[in-house]
Protein backbone atom coordinates (compact mmCIF):
# COMPACT_ATOMS: atom_id res chain seq x y z
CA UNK A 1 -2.60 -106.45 -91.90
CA UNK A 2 -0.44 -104.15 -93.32
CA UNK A 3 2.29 -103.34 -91.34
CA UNK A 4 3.29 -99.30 -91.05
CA UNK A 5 6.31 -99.54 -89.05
CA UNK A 6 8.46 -102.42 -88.57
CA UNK A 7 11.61 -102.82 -86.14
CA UNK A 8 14.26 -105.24 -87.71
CA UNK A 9 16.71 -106.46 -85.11
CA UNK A 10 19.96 -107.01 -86.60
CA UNK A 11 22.58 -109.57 -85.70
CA UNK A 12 26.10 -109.75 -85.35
CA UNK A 13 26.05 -112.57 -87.96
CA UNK A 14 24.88 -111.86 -91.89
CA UNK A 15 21.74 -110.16 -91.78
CA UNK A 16 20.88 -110.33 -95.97
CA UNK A 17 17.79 -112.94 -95.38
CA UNK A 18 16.38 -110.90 -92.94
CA UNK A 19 16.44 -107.90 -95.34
CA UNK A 20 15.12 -109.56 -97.92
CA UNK A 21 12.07 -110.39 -96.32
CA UNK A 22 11.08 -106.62 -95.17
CA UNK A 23 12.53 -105.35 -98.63
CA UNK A 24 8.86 -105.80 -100.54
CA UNK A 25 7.20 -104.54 -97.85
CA UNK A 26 9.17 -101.26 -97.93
CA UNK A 27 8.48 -101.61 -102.28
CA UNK A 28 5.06 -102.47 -102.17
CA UNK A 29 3.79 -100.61 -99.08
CA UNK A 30 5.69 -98.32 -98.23
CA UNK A 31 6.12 -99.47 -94.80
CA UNK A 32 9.11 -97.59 -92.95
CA UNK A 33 11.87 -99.93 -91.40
CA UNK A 34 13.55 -99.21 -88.56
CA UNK A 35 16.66 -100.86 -88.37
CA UNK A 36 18.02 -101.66 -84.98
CA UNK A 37 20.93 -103.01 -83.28
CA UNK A 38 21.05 -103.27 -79.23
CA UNK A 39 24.41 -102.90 -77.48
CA UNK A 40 23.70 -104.61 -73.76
CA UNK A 41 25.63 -102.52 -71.55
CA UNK A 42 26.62 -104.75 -68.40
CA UNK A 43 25.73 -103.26 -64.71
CA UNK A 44 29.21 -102.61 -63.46
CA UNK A 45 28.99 -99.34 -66.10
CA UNK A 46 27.11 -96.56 -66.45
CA UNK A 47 24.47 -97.23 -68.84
CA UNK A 48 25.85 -94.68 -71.64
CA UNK A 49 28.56 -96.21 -71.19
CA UNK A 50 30.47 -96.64 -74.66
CA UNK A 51 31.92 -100.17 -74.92
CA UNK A 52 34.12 -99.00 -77.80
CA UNK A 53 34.09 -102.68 -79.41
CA UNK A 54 30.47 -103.23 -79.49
CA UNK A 55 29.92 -100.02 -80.65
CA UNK A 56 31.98 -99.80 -83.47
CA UNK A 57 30.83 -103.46 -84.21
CA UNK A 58 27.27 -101.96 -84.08
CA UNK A 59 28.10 -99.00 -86.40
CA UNK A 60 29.64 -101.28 -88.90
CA UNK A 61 26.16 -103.62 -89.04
CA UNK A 62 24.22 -100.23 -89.23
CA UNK A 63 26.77 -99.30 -92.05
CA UNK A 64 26.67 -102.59 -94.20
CA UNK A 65 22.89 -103.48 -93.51
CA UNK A 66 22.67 -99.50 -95.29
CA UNK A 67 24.96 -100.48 -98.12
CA UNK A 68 23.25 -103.82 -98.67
CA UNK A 69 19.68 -101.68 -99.03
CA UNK A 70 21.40 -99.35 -101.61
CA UNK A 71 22.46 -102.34 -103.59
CA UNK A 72 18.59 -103.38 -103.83
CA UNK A 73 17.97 -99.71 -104.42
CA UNK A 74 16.27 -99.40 -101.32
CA UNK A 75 17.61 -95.53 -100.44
CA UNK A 76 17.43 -94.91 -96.63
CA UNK A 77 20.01 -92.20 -94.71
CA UNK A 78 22.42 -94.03 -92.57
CA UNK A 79 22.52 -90.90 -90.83
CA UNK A 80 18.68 -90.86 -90.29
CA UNK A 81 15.84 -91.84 -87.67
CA UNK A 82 15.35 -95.70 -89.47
CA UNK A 83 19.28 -96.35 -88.59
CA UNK A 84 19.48 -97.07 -84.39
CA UNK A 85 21.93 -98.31 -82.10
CA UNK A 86 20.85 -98.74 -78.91
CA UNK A 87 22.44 -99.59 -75.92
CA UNK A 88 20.08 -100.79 -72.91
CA UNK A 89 20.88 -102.90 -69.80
CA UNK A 90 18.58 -105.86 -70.90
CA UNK A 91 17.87 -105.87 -75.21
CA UNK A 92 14.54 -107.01 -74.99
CA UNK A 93 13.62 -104.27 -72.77
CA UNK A 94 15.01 -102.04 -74.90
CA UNK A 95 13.48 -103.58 -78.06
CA UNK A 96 10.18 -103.47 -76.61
CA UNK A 97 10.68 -99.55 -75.39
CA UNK A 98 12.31 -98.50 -78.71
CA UNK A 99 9.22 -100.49 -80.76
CA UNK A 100 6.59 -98.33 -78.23
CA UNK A 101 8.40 -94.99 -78.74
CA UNK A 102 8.48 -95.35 -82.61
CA UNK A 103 5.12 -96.46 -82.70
CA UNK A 104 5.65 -99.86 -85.02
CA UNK A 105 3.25 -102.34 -84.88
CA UNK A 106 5.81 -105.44 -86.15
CA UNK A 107 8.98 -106.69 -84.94
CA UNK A 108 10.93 -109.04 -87.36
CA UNK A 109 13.90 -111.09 -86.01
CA UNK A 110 15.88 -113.75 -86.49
CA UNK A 111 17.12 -116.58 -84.18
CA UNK A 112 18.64 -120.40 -83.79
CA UNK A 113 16.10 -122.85 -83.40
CA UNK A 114 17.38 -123.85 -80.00
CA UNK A 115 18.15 -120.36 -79.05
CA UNK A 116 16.03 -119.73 -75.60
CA UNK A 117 17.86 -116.05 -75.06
CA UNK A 118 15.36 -114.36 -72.86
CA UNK A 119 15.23 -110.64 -75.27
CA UNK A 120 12.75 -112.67 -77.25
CA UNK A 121 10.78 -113.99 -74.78
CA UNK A 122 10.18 -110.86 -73.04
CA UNK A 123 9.59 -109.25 -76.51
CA UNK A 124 6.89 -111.79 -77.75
CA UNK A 125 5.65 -111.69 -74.44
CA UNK A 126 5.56 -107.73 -73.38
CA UNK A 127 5.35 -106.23 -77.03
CA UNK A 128 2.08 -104.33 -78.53
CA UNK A 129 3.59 -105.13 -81.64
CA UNK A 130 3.01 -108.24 -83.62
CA UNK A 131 6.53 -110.61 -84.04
CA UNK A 132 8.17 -112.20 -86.61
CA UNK A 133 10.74 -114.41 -86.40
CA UNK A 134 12.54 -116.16 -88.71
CA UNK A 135 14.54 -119.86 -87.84
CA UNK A 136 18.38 -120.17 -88.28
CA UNK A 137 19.33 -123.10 -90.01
């Protein structure tokens, strides 16, 4: 399967690898990337709440994860639809309502091999769209 529309979940942490491996999708298919990084906004605020730190850390993944693409002349507007930060009470709940509102049908991420954070369980459990993920080492 082809994929159309993918959702990459970006990390705090280095995020080239993952790039690389949508990059010849976007070259050979076409496929449009969504790039997304989820701000979990705890309960005791108001869920548009900005948490000025995580968002400008958020902006500044957006930001070099859009330079790195230019560099592999991959053009995408960093001002555009495929750049998202998203802020959500629980991220895989938000992953999995982002992926259903854009319509993607893969989700690639990345995580530790130990790593039992409950956003990707609920996404590889609760997503329509197929999952990728690729081990930390």
């Amino acid at each position: 399967m082809i994929p159309e529309k993918i959702i990459l979940l970006l990390d705090k942490e280095k995020n080239e690898a993952l790039l690389d491996c949508v990059i010849p999708f976007i070259r050979q298919y076409s496929t449009s990337v969504y790039f997304l990084y989820v701000v979990e906004v705890p309960v005791k605020y108001e869920i548009d709440y900005e948490i000025g730190s995580e968002i400008s850390i958020g902006e500044n993944i957006l930001s070099d994860t859009n330079s790195y693409l230019h560099r592999k002349k991959i053009n995408y507007d960093l001002n555009g639809e495929n750049f998202i930060l998203l802020q959500s009470r629980n991220a895989g709940v938000g992953i999995v309502k982002e992926s259903l509102r854009l319509g993607t049908n893969m989700i690639f991420y990345r995580k530790n091999k130990n790593d039992s954070n409950y956003k990707y369980d609920y996404i590889n459990k609760y997503s329509e769209a197929d999952t990728i993920q690729l081990l930390k080492v």
